[in-house]
PDB file of N, CA and C in Angstrom:
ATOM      1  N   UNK A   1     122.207  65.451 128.616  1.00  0.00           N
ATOM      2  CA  UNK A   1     122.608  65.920 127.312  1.00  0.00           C
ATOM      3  C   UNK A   1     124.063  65.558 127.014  1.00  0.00           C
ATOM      4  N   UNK A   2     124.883  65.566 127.626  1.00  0.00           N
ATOM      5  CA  UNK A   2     126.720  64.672 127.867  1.00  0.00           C
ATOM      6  C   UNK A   2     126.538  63.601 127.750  1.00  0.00           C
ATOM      7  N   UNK A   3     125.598  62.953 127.971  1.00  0.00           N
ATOM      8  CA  UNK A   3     125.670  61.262 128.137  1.00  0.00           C
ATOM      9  C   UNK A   3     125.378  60.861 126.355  1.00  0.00           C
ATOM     10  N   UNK A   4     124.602  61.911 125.780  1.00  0.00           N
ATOM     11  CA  UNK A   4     124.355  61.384 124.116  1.00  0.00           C
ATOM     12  C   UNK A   4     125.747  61.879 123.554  1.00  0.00           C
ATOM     13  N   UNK A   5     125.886  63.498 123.533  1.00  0.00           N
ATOM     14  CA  UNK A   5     127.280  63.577 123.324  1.00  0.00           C
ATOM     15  C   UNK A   5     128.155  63.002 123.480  1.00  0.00           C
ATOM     16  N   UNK A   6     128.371  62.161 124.454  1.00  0.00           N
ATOM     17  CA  UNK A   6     129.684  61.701 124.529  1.00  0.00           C
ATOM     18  C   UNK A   6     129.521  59.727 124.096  1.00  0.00           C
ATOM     19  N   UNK A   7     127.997  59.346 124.068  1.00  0.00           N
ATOM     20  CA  UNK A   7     127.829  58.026 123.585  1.00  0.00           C
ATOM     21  C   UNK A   7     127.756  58.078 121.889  1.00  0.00           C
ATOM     22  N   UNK A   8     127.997  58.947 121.267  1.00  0.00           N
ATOM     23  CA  UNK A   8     127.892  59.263 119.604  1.00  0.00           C
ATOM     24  C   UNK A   8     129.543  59.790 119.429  1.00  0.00           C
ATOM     25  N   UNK A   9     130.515  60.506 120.283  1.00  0.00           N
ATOM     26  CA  UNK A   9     131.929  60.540 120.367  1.00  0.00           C
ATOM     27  C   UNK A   9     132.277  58.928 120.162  1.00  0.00           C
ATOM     28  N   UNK A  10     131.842  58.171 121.398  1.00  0.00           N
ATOM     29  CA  UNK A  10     132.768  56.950 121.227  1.00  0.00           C
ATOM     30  C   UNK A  10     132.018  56.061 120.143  1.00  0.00           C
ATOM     31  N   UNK A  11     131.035  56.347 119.323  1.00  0.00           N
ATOM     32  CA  UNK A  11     130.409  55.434 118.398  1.00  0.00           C
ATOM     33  C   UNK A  11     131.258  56.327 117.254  1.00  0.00           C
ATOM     34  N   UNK A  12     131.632  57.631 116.911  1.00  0.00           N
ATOM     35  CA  UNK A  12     132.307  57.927 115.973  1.00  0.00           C
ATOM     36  C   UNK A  12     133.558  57.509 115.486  1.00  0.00           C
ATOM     37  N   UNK A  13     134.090  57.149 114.759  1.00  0.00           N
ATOM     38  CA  UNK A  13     135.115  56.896 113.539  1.00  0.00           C
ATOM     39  C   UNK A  13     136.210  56.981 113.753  1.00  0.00           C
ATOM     40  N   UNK A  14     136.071  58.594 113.926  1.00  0.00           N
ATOM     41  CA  UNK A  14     137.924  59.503 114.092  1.00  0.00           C
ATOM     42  C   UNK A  14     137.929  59.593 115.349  1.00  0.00           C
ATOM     43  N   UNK A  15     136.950  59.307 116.576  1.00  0.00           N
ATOM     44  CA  UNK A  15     137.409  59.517 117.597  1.00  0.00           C
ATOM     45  C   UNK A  15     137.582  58.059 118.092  1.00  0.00           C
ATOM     46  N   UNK A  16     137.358  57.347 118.051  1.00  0.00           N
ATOM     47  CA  UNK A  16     137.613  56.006 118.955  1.00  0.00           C
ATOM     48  C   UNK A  16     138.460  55.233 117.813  1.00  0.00           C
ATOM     49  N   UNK A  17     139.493  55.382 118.124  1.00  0.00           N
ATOM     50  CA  UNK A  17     140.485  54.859 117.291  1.00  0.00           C
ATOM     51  C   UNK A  17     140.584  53.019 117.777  1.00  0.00           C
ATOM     52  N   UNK A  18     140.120  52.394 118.604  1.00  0.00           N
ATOM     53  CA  UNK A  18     140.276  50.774 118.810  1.00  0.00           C
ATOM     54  C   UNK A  18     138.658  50.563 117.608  1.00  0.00           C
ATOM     55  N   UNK A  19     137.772  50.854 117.740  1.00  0.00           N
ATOM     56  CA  UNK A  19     136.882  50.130 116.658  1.00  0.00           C
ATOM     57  C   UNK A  19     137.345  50.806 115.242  1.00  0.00           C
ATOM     58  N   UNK A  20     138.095  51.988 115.262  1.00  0.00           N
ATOM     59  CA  UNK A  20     138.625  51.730 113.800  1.00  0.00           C
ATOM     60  C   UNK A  20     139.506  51.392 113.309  1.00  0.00           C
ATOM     61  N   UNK A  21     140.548  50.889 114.035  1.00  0.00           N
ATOM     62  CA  UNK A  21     141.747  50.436 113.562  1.00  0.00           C
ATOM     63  C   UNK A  21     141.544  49.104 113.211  1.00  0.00           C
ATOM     64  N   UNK A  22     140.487  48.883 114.098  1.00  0.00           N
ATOM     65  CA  UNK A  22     139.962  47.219 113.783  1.00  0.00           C
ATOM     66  C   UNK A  22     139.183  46.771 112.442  1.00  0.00           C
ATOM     67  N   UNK A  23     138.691  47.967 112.312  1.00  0.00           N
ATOM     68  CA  UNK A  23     137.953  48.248 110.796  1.00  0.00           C
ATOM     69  C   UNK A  23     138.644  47.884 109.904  1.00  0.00           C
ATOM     70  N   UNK A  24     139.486  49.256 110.019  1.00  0.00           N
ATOM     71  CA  UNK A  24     140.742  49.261 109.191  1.00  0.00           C
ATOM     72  C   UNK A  24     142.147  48.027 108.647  1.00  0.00           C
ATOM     73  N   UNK A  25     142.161  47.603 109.704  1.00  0.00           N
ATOM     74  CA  UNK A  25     143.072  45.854 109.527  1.00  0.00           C
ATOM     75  C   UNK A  25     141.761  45.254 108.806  1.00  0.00           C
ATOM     76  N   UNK A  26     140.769  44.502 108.856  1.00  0.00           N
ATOM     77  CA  UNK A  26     139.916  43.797 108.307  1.00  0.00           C
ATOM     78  C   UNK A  26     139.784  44.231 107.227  1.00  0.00           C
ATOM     79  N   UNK A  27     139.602  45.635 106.961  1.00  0.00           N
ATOM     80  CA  UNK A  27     139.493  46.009 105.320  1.00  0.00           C
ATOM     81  C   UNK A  27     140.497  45.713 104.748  1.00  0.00           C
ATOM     82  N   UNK A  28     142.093  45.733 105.431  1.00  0.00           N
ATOM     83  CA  UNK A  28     142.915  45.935 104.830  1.00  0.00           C
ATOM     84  C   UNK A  28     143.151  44.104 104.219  1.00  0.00           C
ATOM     85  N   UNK A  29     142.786  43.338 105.163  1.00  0.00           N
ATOM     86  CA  UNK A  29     142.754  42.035 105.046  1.00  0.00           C
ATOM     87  C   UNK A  29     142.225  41.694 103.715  1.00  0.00           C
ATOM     88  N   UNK A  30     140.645  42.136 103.893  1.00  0.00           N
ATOM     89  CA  UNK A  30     139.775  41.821 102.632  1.00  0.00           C
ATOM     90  C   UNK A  30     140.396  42.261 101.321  1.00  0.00           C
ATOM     91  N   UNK A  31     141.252  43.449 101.274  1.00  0.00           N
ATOM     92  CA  UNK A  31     141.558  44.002 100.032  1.00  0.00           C
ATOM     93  C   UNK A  31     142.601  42.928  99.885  1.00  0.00           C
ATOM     94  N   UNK A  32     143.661  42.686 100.367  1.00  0.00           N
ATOM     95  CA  UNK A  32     144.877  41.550 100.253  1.00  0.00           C
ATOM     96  C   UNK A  32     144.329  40.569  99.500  1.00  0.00           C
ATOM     97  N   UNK A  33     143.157  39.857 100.414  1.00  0.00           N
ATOM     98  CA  UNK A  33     143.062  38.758 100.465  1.00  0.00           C
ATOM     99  C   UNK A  33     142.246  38.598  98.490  1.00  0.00           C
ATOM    100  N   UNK A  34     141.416  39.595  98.319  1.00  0.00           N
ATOM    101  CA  UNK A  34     140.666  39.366  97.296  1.00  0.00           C
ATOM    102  C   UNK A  34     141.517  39.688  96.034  1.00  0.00           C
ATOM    103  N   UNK A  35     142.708  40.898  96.276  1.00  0.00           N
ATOM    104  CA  UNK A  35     143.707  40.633  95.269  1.00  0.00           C
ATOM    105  C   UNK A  35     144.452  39.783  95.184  1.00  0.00           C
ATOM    106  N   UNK A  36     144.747  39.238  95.857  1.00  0.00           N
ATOM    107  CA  UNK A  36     145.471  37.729  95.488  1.00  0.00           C
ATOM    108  C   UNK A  36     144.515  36.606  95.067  1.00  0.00           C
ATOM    109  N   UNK A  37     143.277  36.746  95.396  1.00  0.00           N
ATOM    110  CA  UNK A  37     142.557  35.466  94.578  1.00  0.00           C
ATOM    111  C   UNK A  37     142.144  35.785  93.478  1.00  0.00           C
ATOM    112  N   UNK A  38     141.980  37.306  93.348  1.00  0.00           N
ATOM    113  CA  UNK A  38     141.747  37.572  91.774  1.00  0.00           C
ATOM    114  C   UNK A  38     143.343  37.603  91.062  1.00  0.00           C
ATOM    115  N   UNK A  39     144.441  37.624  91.493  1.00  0.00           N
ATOM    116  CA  UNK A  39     144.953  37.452  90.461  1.00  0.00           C
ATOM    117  C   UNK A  39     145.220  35.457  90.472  1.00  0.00           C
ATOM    118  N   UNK A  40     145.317  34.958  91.375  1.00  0.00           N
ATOM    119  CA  UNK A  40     145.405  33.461  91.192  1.00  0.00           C
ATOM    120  C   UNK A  40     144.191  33.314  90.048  1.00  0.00           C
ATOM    121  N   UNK A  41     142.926  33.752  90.145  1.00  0.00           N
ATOM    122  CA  UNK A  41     142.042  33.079  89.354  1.00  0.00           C
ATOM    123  C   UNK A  41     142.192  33.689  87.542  1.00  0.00           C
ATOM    124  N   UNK A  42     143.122  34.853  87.596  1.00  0.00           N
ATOM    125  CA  UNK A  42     143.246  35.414  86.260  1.00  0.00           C
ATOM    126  C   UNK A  42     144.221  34.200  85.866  1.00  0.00           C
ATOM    127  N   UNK A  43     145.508  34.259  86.564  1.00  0.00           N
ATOM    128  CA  UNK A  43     146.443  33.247  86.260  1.00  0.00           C
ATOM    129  C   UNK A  43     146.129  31.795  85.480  1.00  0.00           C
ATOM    130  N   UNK A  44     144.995  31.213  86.629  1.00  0.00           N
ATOM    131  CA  UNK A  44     144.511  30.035  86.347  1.00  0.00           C
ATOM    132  C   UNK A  44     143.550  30.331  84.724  1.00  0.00           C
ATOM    133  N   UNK A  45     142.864  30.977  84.554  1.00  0.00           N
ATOM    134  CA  UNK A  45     142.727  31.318  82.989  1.00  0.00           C
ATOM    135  C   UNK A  45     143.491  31.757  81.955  1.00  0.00           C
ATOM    136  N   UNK A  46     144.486  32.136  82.051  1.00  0.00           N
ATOM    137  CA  UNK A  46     145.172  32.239  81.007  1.00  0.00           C
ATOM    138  C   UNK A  46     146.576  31.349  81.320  1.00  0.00           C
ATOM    139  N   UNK A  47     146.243  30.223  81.678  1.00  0.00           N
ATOM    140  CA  UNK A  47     147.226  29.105  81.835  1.00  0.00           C
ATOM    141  C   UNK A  47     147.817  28.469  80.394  1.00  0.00           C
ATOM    142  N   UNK A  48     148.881  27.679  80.832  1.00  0.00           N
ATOM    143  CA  UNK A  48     149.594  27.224  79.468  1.00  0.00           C
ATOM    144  C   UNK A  48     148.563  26.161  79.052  1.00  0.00           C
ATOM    145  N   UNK A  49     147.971  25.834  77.955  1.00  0.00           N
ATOM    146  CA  UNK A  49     147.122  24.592  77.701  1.00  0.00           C
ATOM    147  C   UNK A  49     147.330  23.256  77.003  1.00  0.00           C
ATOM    148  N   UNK A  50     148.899  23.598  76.814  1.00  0.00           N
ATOM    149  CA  UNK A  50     149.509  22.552  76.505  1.00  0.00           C
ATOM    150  C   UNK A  50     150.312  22.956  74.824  1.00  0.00           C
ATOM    151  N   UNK A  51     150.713  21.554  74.156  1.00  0.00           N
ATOM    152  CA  UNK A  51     151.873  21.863  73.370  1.00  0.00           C
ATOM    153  C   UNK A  51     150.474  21.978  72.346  1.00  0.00           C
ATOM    154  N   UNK A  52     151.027  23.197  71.291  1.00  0.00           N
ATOM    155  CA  UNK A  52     149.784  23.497  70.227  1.00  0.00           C
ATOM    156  C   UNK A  52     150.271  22.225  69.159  1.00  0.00           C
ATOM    157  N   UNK A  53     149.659  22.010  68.297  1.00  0.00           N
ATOM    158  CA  UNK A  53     149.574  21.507  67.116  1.00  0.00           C
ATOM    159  C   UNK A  53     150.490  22.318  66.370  1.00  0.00           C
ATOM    160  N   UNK A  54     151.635  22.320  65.943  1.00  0.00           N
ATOM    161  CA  UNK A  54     152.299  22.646  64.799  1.00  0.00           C
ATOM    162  C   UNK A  54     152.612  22.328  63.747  1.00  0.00           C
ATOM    163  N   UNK A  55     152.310  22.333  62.107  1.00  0.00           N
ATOM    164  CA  UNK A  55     153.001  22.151  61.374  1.00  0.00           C
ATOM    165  C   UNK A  55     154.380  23.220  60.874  1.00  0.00           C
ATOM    166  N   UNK A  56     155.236  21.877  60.756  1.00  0.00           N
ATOM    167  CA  UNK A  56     156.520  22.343  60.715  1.00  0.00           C
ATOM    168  C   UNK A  56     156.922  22.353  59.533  1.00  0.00           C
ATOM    169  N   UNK A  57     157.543  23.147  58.915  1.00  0.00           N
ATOM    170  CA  UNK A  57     158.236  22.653  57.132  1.00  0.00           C
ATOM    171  C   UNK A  57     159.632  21.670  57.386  1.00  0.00           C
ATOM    172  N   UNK A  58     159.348  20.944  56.352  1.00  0.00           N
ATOM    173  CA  UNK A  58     160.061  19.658  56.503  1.00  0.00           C
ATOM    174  C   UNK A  58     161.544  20.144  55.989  1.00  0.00           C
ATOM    175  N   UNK A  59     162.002  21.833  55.525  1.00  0.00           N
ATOM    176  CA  UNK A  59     163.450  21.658  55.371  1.00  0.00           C
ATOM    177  C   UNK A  59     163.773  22.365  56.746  1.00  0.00           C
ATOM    178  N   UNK A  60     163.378  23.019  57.399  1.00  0.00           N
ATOM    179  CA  UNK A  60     163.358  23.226  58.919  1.00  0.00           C
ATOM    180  C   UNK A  60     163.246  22.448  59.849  1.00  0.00           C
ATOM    181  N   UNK A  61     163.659  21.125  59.540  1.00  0.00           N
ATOM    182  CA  UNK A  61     163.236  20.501  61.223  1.00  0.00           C
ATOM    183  C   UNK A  61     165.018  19.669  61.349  1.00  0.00           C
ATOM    184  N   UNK A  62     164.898  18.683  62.536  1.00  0.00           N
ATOM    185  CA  UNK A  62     166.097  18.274  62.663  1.00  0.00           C
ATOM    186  C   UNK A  62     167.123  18.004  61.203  1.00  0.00           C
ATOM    187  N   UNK A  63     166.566  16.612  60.982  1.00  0.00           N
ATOM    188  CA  UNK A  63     166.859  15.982  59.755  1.00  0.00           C
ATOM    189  C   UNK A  63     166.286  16.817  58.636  1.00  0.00           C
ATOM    190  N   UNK A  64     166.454  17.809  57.885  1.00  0.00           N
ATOM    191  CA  UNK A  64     165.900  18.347  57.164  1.00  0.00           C
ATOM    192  C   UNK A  64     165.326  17.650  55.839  1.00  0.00           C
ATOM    193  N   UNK A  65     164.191  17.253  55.068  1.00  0.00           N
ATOM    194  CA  UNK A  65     164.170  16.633  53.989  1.00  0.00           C
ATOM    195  C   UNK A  65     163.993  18.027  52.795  1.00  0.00           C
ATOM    196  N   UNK A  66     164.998  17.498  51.962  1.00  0.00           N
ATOM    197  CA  UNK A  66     164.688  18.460  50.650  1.00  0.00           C
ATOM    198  C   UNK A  66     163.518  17.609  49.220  1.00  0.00           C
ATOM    199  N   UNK A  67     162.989  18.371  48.830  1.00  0.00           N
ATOM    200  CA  UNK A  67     162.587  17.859  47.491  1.00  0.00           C
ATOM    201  C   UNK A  67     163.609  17.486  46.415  1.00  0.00           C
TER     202      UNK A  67
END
């Protein structure tokens, strides 16, 4: 009856602290790792897409032309 008791102690959580700390780093990994690719992949969508099309009024620009 000790031998189940105490083989369900070292399969538990809070008591065997080497399989959960090991848990625990790997989760902690996965969470890192997936927030940084979700924000790289937000980044990469709302990227610059280049120079827009502007029209400019022609007494606003360098050389200004008037009518």
């Amino acid at each position: 009856m000790s031998h189940e008791t105490n083989e369900s102690t070292e399969k538990d959580f809070t008591k065997n602290w080497v399989n959960s700390s090991r848990f625990l780093f790997y989760l902690q990994v996965f969470c890192i790792l997936a927030f940084v690719l979700g924000g790289c992949y937000r980044l990469y969508n709302q990227r610059y897409k280049g120079k827009p099309d502007v029209e400019v009024q022609k007494s606003s620009q360098y050389k200004p032309e008037y009518k």
